[in-house]
Protein backbone atom coordinates (compact mmCIF):
# COMPACT_ATOMS: atom_id res chain seq x y z
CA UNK A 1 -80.29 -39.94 35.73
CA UNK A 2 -83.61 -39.23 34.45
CA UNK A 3 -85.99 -40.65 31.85
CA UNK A 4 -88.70 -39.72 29.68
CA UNK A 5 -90.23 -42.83 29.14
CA UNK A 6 -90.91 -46.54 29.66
CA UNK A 7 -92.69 -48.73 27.19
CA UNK A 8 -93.72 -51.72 28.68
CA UNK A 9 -94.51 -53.31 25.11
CA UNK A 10 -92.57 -51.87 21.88
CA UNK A 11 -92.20 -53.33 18.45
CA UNK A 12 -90.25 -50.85 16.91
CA UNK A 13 -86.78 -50.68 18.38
CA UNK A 14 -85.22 -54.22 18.10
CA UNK A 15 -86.67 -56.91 17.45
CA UNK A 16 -89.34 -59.13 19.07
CA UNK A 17 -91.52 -57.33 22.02
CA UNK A 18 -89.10 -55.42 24.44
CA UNK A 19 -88.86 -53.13 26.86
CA UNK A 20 -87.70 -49.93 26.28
CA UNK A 21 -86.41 -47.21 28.22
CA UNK A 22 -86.03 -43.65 27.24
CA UNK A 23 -83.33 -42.11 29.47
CA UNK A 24 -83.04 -37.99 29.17
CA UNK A 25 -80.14 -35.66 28.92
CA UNK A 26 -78.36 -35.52 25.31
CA UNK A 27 -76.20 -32.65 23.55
CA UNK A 28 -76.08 -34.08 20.30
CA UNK A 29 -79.03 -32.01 19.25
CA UNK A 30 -79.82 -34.11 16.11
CA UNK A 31 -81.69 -31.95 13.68
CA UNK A 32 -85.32 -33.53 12.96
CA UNK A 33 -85.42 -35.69 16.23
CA UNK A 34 -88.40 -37.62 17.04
CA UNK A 35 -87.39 -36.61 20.70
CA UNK A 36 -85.89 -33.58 21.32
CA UNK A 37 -87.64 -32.88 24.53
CA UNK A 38 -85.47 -35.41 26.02
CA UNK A 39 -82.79 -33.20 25.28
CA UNK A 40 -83.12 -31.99 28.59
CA UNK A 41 -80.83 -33.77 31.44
CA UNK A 42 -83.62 -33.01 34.18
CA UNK A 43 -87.03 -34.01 31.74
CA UNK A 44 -89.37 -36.39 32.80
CA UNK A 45 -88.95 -38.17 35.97
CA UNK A 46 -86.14 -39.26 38.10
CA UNK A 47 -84.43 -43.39 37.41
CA UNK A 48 -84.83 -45.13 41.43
CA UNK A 49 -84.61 -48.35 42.18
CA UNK A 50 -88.04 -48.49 41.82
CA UNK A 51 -87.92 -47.53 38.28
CA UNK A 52 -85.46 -50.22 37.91
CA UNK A 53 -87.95 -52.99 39.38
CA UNK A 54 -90.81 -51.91 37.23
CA UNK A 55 -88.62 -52.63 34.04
CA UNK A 56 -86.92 -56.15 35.46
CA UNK A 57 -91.10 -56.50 36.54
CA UNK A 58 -91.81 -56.11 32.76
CA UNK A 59 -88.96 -58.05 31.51
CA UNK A 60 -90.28 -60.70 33.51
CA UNK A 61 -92.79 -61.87 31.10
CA UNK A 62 -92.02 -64.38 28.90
CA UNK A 63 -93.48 -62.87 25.75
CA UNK A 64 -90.86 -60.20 26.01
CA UNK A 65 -87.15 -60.46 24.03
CA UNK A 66 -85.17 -58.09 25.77
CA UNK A 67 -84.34 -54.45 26.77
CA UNK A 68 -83.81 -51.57 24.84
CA UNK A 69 -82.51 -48.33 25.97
CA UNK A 70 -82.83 -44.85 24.02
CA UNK A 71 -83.21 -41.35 24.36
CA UNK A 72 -81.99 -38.76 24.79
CA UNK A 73 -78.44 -40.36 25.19
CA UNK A 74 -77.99 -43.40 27.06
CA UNK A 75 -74.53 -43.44 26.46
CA UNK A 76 -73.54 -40.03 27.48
CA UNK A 77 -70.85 -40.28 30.47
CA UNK A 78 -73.95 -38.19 32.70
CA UNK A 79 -76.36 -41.48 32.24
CA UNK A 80 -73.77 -44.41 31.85
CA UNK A 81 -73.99 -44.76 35.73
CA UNK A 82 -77.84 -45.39 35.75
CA UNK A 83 -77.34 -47.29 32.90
CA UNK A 84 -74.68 -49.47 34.42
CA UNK A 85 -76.89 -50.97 37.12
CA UNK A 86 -80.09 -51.54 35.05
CA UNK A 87 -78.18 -53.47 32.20
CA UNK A 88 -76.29 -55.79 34.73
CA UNK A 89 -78.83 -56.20 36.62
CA UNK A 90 -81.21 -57.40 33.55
CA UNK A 91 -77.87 -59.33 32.30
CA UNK A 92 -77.88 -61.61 35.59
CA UNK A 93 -81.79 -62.04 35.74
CA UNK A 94 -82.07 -62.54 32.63
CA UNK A 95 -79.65 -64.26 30.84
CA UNK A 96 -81.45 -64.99 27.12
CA UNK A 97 -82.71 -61.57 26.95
CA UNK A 98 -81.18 -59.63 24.31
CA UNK A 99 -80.47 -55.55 25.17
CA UNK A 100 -80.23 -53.10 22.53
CA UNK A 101 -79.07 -49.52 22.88
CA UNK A 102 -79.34 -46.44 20.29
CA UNK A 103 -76.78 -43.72 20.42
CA UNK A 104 -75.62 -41.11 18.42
CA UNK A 105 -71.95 -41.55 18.99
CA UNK A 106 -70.16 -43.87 17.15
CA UNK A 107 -68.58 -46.79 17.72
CA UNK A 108 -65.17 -46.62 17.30
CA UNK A 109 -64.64 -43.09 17.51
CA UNK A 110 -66.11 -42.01 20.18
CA UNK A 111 -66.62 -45.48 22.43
CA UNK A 112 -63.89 -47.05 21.63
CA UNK A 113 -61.69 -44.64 21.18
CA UNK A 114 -62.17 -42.14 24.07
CA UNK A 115 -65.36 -43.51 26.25
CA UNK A 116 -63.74 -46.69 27.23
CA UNK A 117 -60.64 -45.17 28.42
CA UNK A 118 -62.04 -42.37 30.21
CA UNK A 119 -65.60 -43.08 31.64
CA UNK A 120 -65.29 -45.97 33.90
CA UNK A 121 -68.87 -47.59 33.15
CA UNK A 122 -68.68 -47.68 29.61
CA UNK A 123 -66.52 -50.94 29.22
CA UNK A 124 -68.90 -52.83 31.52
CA UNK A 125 -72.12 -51.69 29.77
CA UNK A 126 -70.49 -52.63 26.78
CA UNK A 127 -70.00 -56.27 28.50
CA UNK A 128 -73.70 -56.39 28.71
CA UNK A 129 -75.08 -55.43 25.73
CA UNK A 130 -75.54 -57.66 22.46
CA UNK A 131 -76.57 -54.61 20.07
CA UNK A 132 -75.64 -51.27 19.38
CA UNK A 133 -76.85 -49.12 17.09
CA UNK A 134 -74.56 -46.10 16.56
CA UNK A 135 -75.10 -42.43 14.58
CA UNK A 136 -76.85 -39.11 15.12
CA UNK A 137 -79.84 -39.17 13.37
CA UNK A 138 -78.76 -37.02 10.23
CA UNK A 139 -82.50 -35.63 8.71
CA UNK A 140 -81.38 -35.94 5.30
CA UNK A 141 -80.65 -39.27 5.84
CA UNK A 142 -84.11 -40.19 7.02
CA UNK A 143 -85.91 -43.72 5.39
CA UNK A 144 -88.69 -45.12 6.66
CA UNK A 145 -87.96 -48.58 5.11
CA UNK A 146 -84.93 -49.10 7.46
CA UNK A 147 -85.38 -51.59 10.29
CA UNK A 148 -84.75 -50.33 13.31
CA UNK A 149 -82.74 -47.10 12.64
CA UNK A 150 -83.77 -43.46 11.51
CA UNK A 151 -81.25 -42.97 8.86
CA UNK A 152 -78.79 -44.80 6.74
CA UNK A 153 -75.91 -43.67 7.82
CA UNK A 154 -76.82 -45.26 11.26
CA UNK A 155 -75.48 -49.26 11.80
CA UNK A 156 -76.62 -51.63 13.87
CA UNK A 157 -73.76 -53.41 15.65
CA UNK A 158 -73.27 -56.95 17.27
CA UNK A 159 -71.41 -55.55 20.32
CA UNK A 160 -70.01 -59.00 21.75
CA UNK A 161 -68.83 -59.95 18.08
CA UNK A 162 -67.46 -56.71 17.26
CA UNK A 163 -65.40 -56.71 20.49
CA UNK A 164 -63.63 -60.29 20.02
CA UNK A 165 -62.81 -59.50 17.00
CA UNK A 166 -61.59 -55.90 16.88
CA UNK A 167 -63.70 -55.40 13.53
CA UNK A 168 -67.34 -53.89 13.46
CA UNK A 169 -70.05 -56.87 12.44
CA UNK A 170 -73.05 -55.84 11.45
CA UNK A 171 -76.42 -57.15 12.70
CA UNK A 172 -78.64 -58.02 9.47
């Protein structure tokens, strides 16, 4: 897996200060995306275990509420394995730490409905995370106003919630 970015510090992608990682490689190909060079499987630089340590290093401060992973695609089958590691890792180091992770597929469609049965790693990411927030990016759909999504046809979903009870609940 590769990444295009880590912010140490970022406000704008869940809530409190977090962590986020960019991870690269995506084929949805959103129309009007505030990232499309991360598009590319290969951009940026390779995830190590050293990339890994630098985020738990960041995590480590008490100022900061979680993790949040974007992209590109975190959740395409290509970067769940990368993925994997990093979120159970930060899961059993830090416990009260929220993570958050943006992709454009959706929930029950495409993760629960094919991903979970066919790429091993996605039910155990799923295991970790407490927020997903599902959707392509549709231009037209664009508002500014929204917390923490591009477009309104994007939802924010409580992942542990969602999965006890077999029913998407919303974050608000």
């Amino acid at each position: 897996m590769y990444y295009a970015t880590i912010k140490p510090t970022d406000v704008a992608n869940g809530p409190g200060v977090r962590v986020s990682l960019f991870v690269s490689g995506c084929t949805h190909c959103c129309k009007g995306c505030f990232n499309a060079e991360a598009w590319d499987f290969h951009y940026g630089e390779e995830f190590t275990k050293n990339t890994e340590e630098l985020i738990t290093g960041y995590l480590g401060h008490s100022y900061i509420a979680g993790l949040t992973l974007l992209g590109g695609e975190p959740m395409h089958p290509e970067n769940q394995k990368g993925i994997l590691h990093l979120v159970e890792d930060v899961r059993r180091r830090f416990p009260d730490k929220t993570i958050w992770c943006y992709t454009g597929y959706d929930f029950e469609k495409d993760i629960l409905g094919d991903m979970i049965e066919s790429v091993p790693q996605t039910r155990r990411i799923l295991a970790c995370l407490d927020v997903l927030v599902d959707g392509k990016f549709v231009e037209e759909k664009k508002d500014l106003k929204l917390r923490f999504k591009g477009s309104s046809n994007q939802r924010i979903i409580k992942v542990p919630e969602s999965l006890a009870l077999g029913e998407v609940l919303l974050w608000e």
